[in-house]
Protein backbone atom coordinates (compact mmCIF):
# COMPACT_ATOMS: atom_id res chain seq x y z
CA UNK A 1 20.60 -26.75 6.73
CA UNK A 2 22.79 -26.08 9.44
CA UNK A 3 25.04 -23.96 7.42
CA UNK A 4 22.30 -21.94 6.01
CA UNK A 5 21.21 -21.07 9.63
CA UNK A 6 24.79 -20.05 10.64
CA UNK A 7 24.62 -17.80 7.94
CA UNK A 8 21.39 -16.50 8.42
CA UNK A 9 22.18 -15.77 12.23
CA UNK A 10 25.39 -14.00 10.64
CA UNK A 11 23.28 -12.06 8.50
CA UNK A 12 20.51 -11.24 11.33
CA UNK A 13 22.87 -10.23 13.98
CA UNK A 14 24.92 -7.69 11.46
CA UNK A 15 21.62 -6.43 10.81
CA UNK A 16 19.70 -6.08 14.00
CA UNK A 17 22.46 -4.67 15.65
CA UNK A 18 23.21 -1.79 12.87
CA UNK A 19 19.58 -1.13 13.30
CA UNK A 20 19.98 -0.21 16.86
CA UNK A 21 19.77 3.45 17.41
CA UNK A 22 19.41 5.14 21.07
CA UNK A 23 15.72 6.38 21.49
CA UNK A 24 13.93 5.27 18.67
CA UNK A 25 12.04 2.26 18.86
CA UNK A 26 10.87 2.35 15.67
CA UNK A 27 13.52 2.69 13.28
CA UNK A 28 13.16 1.87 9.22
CA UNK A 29 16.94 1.81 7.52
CA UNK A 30 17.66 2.52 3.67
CA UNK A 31 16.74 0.30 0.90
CA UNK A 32 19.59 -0.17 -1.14
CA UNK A 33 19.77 -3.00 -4.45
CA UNK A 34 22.43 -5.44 -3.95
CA UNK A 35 22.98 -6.75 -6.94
CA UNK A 36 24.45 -10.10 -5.39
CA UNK A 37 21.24 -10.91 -3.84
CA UNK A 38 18.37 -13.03 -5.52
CA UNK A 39 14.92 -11.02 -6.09
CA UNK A 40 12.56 -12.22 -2.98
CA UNK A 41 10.25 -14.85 -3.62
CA UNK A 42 6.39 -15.74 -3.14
CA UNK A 43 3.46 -13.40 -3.27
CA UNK A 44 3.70 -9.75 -2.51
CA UNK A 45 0.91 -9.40 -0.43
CA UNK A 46 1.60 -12.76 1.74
CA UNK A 47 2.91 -11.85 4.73
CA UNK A 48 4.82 -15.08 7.05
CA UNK A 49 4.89 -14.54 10.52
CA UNK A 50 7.80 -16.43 13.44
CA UNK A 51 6.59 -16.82 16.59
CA UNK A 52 6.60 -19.09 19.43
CA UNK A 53 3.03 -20.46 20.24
CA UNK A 54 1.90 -18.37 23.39
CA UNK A 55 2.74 -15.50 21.65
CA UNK A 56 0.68 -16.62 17.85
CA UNK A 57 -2.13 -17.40 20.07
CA UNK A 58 -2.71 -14.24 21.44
CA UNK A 59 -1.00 -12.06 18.25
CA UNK A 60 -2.84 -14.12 15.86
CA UNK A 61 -6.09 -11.95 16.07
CA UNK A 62 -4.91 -8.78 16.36
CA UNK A 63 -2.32 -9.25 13.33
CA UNK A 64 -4.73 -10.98 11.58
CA UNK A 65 -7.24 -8.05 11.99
CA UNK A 66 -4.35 -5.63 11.09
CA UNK A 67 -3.29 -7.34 7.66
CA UNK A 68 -5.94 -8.87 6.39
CA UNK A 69 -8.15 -6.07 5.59
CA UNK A 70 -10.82 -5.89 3.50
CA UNK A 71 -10.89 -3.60 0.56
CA UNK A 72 -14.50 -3.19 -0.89
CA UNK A 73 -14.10 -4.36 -4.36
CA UNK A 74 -16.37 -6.63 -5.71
CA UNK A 75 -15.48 -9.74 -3.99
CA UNK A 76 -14.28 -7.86 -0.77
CA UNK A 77 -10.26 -8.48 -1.36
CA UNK A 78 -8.13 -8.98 1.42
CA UNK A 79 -4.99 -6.31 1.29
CA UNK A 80 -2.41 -8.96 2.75
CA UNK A 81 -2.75 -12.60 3.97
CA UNK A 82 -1.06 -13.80 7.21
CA UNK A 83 0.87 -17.06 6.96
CA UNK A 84 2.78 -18.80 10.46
CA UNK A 85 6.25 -20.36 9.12
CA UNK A 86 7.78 -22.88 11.42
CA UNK A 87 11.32 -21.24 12.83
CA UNK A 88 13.10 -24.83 12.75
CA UNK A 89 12.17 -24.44 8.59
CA UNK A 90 13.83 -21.22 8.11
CA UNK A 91 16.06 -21.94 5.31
CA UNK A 92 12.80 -22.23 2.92
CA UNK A 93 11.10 -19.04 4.20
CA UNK A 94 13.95 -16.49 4.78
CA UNK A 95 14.33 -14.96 1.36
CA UNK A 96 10.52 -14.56 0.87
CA UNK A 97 8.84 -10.52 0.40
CA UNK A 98 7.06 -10.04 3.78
CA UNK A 99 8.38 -11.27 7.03
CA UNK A 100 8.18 -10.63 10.80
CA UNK A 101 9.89 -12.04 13.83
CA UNK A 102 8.18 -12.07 17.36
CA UNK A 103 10.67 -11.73 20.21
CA UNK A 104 9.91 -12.46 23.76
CA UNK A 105 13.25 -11.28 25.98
CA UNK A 106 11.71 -13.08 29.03
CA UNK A 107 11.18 -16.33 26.88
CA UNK A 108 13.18 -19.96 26.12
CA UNK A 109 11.33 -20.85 23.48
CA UNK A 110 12.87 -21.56 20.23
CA UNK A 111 11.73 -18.60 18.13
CA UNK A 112 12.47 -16.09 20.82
CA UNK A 113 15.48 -18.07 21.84
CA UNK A 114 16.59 -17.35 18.55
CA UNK A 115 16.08 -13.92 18.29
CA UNK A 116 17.98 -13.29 21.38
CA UNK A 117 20.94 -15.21 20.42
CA UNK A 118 21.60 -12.84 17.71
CA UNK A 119 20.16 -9.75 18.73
CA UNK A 120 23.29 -8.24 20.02
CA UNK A 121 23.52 -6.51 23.65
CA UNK A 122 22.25 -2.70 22.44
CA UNK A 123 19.07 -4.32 21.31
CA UNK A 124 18.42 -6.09 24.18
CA UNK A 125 19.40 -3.28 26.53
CA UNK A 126 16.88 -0.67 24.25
CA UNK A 127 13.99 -3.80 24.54
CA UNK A 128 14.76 -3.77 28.26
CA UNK A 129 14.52 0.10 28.80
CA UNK A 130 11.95 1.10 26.39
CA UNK A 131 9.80 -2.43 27.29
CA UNK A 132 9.36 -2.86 23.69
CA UNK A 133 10.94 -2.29 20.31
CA UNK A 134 9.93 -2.53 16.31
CA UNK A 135 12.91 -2.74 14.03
CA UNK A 136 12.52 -2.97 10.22
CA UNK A 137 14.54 -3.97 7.61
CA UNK A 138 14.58 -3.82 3.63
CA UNK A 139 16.17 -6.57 1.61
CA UNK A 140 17.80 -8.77 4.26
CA UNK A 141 18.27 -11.94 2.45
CA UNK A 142 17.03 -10.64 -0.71
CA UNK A 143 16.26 -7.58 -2.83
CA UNK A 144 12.69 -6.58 -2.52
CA UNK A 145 12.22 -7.73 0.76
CA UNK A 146 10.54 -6.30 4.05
CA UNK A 147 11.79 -7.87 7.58
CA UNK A 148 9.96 -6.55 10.38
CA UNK A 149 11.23 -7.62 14.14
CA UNK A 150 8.95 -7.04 17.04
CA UNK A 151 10.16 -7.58 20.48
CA UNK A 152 9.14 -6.89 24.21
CA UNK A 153 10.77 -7.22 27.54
CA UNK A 154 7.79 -9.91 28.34
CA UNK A 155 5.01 -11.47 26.49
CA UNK A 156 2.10 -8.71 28.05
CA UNK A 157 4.34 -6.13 26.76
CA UNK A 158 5.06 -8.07 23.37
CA UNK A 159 1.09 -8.68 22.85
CA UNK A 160 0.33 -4.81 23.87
CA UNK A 161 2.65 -3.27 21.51
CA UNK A 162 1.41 -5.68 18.72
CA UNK A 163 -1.82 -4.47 19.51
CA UNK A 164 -0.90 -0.71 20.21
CA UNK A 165 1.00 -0.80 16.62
CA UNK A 166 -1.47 -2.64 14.46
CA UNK A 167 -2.22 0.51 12.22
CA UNK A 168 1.72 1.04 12.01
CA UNK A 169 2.55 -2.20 10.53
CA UNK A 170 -0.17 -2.42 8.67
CA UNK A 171 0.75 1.09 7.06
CA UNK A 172 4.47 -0.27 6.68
CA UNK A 173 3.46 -3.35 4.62
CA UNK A 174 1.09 -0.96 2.72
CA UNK A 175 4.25 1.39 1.96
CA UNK A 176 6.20 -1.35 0.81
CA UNK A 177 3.63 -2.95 -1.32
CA UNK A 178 2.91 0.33 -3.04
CA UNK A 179 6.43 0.86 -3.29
CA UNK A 180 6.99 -2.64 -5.37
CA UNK A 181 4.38 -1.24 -7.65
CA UNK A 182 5.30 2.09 -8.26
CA UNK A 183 8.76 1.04 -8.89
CA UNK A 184 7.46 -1.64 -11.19
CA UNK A 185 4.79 0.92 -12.87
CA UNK A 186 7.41 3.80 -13.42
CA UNK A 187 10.16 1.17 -15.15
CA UNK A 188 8.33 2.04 -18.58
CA UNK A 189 8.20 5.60 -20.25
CA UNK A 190 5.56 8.53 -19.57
CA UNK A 191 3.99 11.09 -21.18
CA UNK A 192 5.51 14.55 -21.29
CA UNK A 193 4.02 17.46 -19.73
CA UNK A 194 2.55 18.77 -23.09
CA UNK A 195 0.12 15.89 -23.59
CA UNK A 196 -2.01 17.80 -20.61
CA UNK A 197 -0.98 21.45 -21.88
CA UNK A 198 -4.48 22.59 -22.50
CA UNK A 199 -5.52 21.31 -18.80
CA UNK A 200 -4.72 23.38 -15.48
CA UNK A 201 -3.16 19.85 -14.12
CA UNK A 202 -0.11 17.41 -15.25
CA UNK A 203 -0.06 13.88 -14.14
CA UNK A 204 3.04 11.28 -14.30
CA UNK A 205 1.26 9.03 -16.67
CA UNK A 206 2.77 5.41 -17.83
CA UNK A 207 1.96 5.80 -22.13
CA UNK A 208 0.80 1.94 -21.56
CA UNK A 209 -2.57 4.05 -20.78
CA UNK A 210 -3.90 5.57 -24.05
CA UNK A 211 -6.39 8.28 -24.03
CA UNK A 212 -10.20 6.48 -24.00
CA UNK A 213 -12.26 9.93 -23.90
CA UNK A 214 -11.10 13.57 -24.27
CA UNK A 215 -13.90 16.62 -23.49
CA UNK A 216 -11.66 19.66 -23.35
CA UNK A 217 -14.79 21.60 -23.84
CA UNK A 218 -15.85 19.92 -20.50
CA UNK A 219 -12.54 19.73 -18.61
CA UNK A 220 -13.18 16.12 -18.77
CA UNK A 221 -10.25 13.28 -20.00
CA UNK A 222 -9.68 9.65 -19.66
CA UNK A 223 -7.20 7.22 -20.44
CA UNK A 224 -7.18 3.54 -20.38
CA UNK A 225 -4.55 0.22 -19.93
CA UNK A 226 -5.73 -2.75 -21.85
CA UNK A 227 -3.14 -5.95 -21.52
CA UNK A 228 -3.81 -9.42 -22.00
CA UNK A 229 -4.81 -11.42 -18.79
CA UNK A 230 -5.09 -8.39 -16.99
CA UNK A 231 -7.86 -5.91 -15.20
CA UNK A 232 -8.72 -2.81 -17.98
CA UNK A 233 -7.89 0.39 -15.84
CA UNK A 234 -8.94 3.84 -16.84
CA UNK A 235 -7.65 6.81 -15.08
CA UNK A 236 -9.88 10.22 -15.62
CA UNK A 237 -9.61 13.62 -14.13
CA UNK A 238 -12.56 16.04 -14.27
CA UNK A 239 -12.74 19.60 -12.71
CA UNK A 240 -15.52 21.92 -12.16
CA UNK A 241 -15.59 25.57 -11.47
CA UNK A 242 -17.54 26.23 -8.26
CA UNK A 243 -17.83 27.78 -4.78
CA UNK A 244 -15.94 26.12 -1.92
CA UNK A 245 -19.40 26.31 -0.10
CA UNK A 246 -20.81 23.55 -2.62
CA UNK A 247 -17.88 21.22 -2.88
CA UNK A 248 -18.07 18.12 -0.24
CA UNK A 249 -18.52 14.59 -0.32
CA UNK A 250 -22.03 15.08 -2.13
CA UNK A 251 -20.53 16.61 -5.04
CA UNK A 252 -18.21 13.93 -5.13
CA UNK A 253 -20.86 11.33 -5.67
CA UNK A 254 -23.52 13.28 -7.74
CA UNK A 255 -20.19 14.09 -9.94
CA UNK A 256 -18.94 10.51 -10.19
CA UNK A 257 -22.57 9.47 -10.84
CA UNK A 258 -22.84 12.15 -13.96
CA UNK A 259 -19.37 11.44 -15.61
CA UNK A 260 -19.74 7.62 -15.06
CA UNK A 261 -22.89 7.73 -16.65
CA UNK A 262 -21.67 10.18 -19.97
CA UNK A 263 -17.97 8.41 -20.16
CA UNK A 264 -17.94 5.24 -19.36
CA UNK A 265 -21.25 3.96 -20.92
CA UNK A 266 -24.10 3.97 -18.31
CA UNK A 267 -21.71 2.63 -16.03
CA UNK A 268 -23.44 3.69 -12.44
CA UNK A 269 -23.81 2.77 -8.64
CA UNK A 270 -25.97 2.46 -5.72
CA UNK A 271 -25.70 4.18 -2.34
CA UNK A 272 -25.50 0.71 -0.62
CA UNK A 273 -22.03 -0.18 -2.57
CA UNK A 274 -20.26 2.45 -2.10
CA UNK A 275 -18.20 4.38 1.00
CA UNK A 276 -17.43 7.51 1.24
CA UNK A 277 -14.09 8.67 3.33
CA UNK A 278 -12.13 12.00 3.85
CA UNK A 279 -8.38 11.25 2.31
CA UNK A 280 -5.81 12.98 1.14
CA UNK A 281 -4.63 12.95 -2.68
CA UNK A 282 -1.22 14.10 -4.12
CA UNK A 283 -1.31 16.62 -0.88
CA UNK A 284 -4.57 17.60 -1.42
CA UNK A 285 -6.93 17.29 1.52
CA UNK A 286 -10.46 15.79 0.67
CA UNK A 287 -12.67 13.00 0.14
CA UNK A 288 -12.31 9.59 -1.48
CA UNK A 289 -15.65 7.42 -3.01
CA UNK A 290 -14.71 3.42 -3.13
CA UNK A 291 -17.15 0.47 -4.07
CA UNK A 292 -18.70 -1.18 -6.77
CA UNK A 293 -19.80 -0.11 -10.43
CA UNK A 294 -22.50 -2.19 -12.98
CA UNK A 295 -23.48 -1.33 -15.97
CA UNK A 296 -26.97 -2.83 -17.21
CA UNK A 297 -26.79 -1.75 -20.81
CA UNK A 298 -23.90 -4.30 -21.01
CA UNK A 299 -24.76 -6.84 -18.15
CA UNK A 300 -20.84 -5.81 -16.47
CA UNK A 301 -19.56 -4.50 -13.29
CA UNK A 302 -16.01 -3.94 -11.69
CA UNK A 303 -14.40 -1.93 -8.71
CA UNK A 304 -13.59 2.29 -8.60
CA UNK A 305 -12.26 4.68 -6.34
CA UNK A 306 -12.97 8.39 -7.05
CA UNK A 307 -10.99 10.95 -5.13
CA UNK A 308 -12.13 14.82 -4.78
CA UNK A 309 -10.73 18.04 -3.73
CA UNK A 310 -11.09 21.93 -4.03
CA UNK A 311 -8.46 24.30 -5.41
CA UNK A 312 -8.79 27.39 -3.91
CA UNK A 313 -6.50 29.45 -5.85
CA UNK A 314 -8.98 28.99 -8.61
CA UNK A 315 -11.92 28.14 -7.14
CA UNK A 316 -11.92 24.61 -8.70
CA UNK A 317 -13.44 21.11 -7.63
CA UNK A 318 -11.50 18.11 -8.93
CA UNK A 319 -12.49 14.36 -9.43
CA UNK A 320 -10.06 11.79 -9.77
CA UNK A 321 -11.73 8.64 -11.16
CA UNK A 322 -9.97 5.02 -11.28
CA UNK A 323 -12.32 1.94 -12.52
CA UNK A 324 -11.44 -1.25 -13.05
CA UNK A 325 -13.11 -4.03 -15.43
CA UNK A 326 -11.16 -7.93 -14.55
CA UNK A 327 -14.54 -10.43 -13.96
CA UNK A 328 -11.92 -13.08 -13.86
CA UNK A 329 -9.72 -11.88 -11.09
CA UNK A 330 -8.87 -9.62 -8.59
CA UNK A 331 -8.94 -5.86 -8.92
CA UNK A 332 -7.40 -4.44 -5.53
CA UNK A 333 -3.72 -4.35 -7.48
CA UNK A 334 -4.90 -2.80 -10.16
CA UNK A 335 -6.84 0.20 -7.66
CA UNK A 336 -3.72 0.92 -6.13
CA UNK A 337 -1.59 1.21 -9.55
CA UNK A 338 -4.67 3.76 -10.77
CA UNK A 339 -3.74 5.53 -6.99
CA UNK A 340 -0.10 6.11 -6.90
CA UNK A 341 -0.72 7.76 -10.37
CA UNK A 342 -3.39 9.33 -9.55
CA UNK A 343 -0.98 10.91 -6.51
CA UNK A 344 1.08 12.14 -9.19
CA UNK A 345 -1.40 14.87 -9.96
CA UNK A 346 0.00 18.32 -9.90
CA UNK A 347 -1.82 21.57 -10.27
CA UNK A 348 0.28 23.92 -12.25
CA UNK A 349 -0.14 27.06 -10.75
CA UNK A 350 1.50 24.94 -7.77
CA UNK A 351 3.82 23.77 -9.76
CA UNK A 352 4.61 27.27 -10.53
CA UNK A 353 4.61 28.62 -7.28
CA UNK A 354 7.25 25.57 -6.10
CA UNK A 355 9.55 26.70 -9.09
C-alpha cells in the first residue's frame, strides 16, 4: 500500500500543479485517452467524496443537496449518489469515475494534510490569494474519470465556496456523465441526412432506433430502441405551423397530450405529474414538459420529457418527445440518452444559413 500511495502522490502533485493557472480558480484541463491506463471503475453516477470530518459535517448537506437530485421519473431517481471514502484506503478508491478532494490550507488533519503535501507552492499561493480554489481533472488514474479538488485558505471559506458552487459541480458531474453517454451512444452508426429529407429538420440518430410511427401528412415521426434488459425509448419530433403569439408552455402540453394520445396508444398524463420549465434545446430557447405517463387501455406507465420551441424563420412550433417504458428499472439514463439526441436537432434552413 505504501507504494501505491507514493505513486499516487506522484501522480497528484504532477497534476495539481499543471493545473495551476494565474487567475482562474476554476480551471477544467483536456481529456485525453491514455491508452496505458485501465477504464475507471464503479458506477457512473456514484460520486466518493475525501474529506476530513469537520469539513464532511458541515459539506455533507450542501453536497448532498447538490448531487443527489431528484429527477421526476416515476420513482423520483436520484441524478448522482454521494459516497465518503476513508483517505487512509485510497489505493481501493483512486481509480473509480467520480471523485473529489476537500482541502483545508489552515488544517493538520490527514485528508487536508495530504492534499497540501502534494499540492505544490503555486496552488497554495493561488488558495491563499484568491481564499479558495476548484481544480478539475479528467482521467487521473484512469480513463473515464472525473477528479474534482476543492480547497480554501480556512474551513469557513472551504464550506462557503462548497456552498457558493453547488450548482457548478453539480453541472460538472452532469457534463461528464452526459459526456460518458454520448460517447458511448455515438460509438455505433447513424442515419444519413436523407432518412429526414422530406422533414424541415435532421437529427444525429443512432439506427439502433427504428422508425415506430411516420405521419408525413402530419409532420409527425417516431422512432424507437428496443434491447433486451433495457428501458424501450422512442424519440419523436412533431411541428406545427402557427403564430408566435400562440406558442408557450400551454401548447406544449395540450400538444404532448394530443400526439401522446394518437401515437403512442392512449398513452396520457395528469397536471399533478408533470413540470413544466423554460430550457434550452439544440440552441433553441424554450420550454421543457417532464413527469410521468400511464396508459389505462394497457394498465402501463413510464417517464417523458417533451421539449418545445418556435422557429421564426418559418413560423413553426416544434415538440420534441422522449418516453420511456422499463417497469423493472430505472429510466433517468435512458431520458438523458433520448436528450443529447434530441440536442442534435438541426433545422435546415439553419443549417443552410451556417454553410
Amino acid at each position: 500500500m505504501k507504494g501505491i500511495k507514493i505513486v499516487i502522490l506522484g501522480i497528484i502533485l504532477f497534476l495539481i500543479m499543471s493545473c495551476s493557472q494565474k487567475d482562474n480558480i476554476h480551471k477544467t484541463k483536456a481529456k485525453g485517452i491514455d491508452p496505458h491506463k485501465p477504464m475507471a471503475w464503479g458506477h457512473k453516477q456514484t460520486v466518493y467524496v475525501f474529506a476530513d470530518d469537520n469539513v464532511w459535517k458541515y459539506a455533507k448537506g450542501h453536497l448532498v443537496k447538490t448531487l443527489e437530485r431528484l429527477r421526476f421519473t416515476t420513482e423520483n431517481e436520484k441524478v448522482f449518489v454521494v459516497k465518503r471514502a476513508p483517505i487512509d484506503n485510497l489505493d481501493n478508491f483512486y481509480k473509480f469515475n467520480n471523485l473529489i478532494f476537500f482541502c483545508d490550507l489552515e488544517s493538520t488533519d490527514e485528508v487536508s494534510t495530504y492534499i497540501k503535501e502534494i499540492m505544490g507552492s503555486i496552488v497554495e499561493s493561488e488558495v491563499n490569494e484568491n481564499l479558495v480554489g476548484m481544480y478539475t481533472k479528467d482521467n487521473v488514474w484512469a480513463n473515464d474519470q472525473f477528479v474534482l479538488f476543492v480547497l480554501g485558505s480556512n474551513e469557513p471559506n472551504l464550506l462557503k465556496f462548497n456552498i457558493l458552487q453547488s450548482h457548478n459541480i453539480f453541472d460538472l458531474f452532469k457534463n461528464k456523465l452526459f459526456d460518458r453517454i454520448k460517447r458511448q451512444l455515438y460509438k455505433t452508426s447513424i442515419y444519413s441526412d436523407d432518412r429526414f429529407k422530406t422533414f424541415p429538420w435532421s437529427l444525429k440518430l443512432p439506427k439502433k432506433y427504428i422508425l415506430y410511427k411516420n405521419d408525413t401528412a402530419n409532420n409527425f415521426i417516431s422512432f424507437i430502441a428496443r434491447l433486451r434488459n433495457k428501458p424501450d425509448r422512442y424519440i419523436s419530433v412533431y411541428y406545427q405551423k402557427i403564430p408566435k403569439d400562440e406558442f408557450g408552455r400551454d401548447w406544449l402540453k395540450e400538444t404532448r397530450k394530443n400526439i401522446s394520445w394518437k401515437y403512442y396508444d392512449e398513452d396520457e398524463f395528469f397536471d399533478r405529474d408533470v413540470k413544466t420549465e423554460k430550457y434550452e434545446l439544440a440552441g433553441n430557447k424554450g420550454w421543457r414538459l417532464t413527469g410521468r405517463w400511464q396508459n389505462k387501455k394497457h394498465s402501463v406507465g413510464g417517464a417523458f420529457q417533451s421539449f418545445a420551441f418556435y422557429d421564426e424563420i418559418n413560423e413553426l412550433a416544434y415538440l420534441v418527445d422522449n418516453s420511456v417504458y422499463h417497469p423493472d428499472g430505472e429510466k433517468l439514463d435512458a431520458l438523458y440518452e433520448l436528450e443529447i439526441i434530441s440536442n442534435t436537432l438541426k433545422l435546415k434552413q439553419k443549417i443552410i444559413k451556417e454553410n
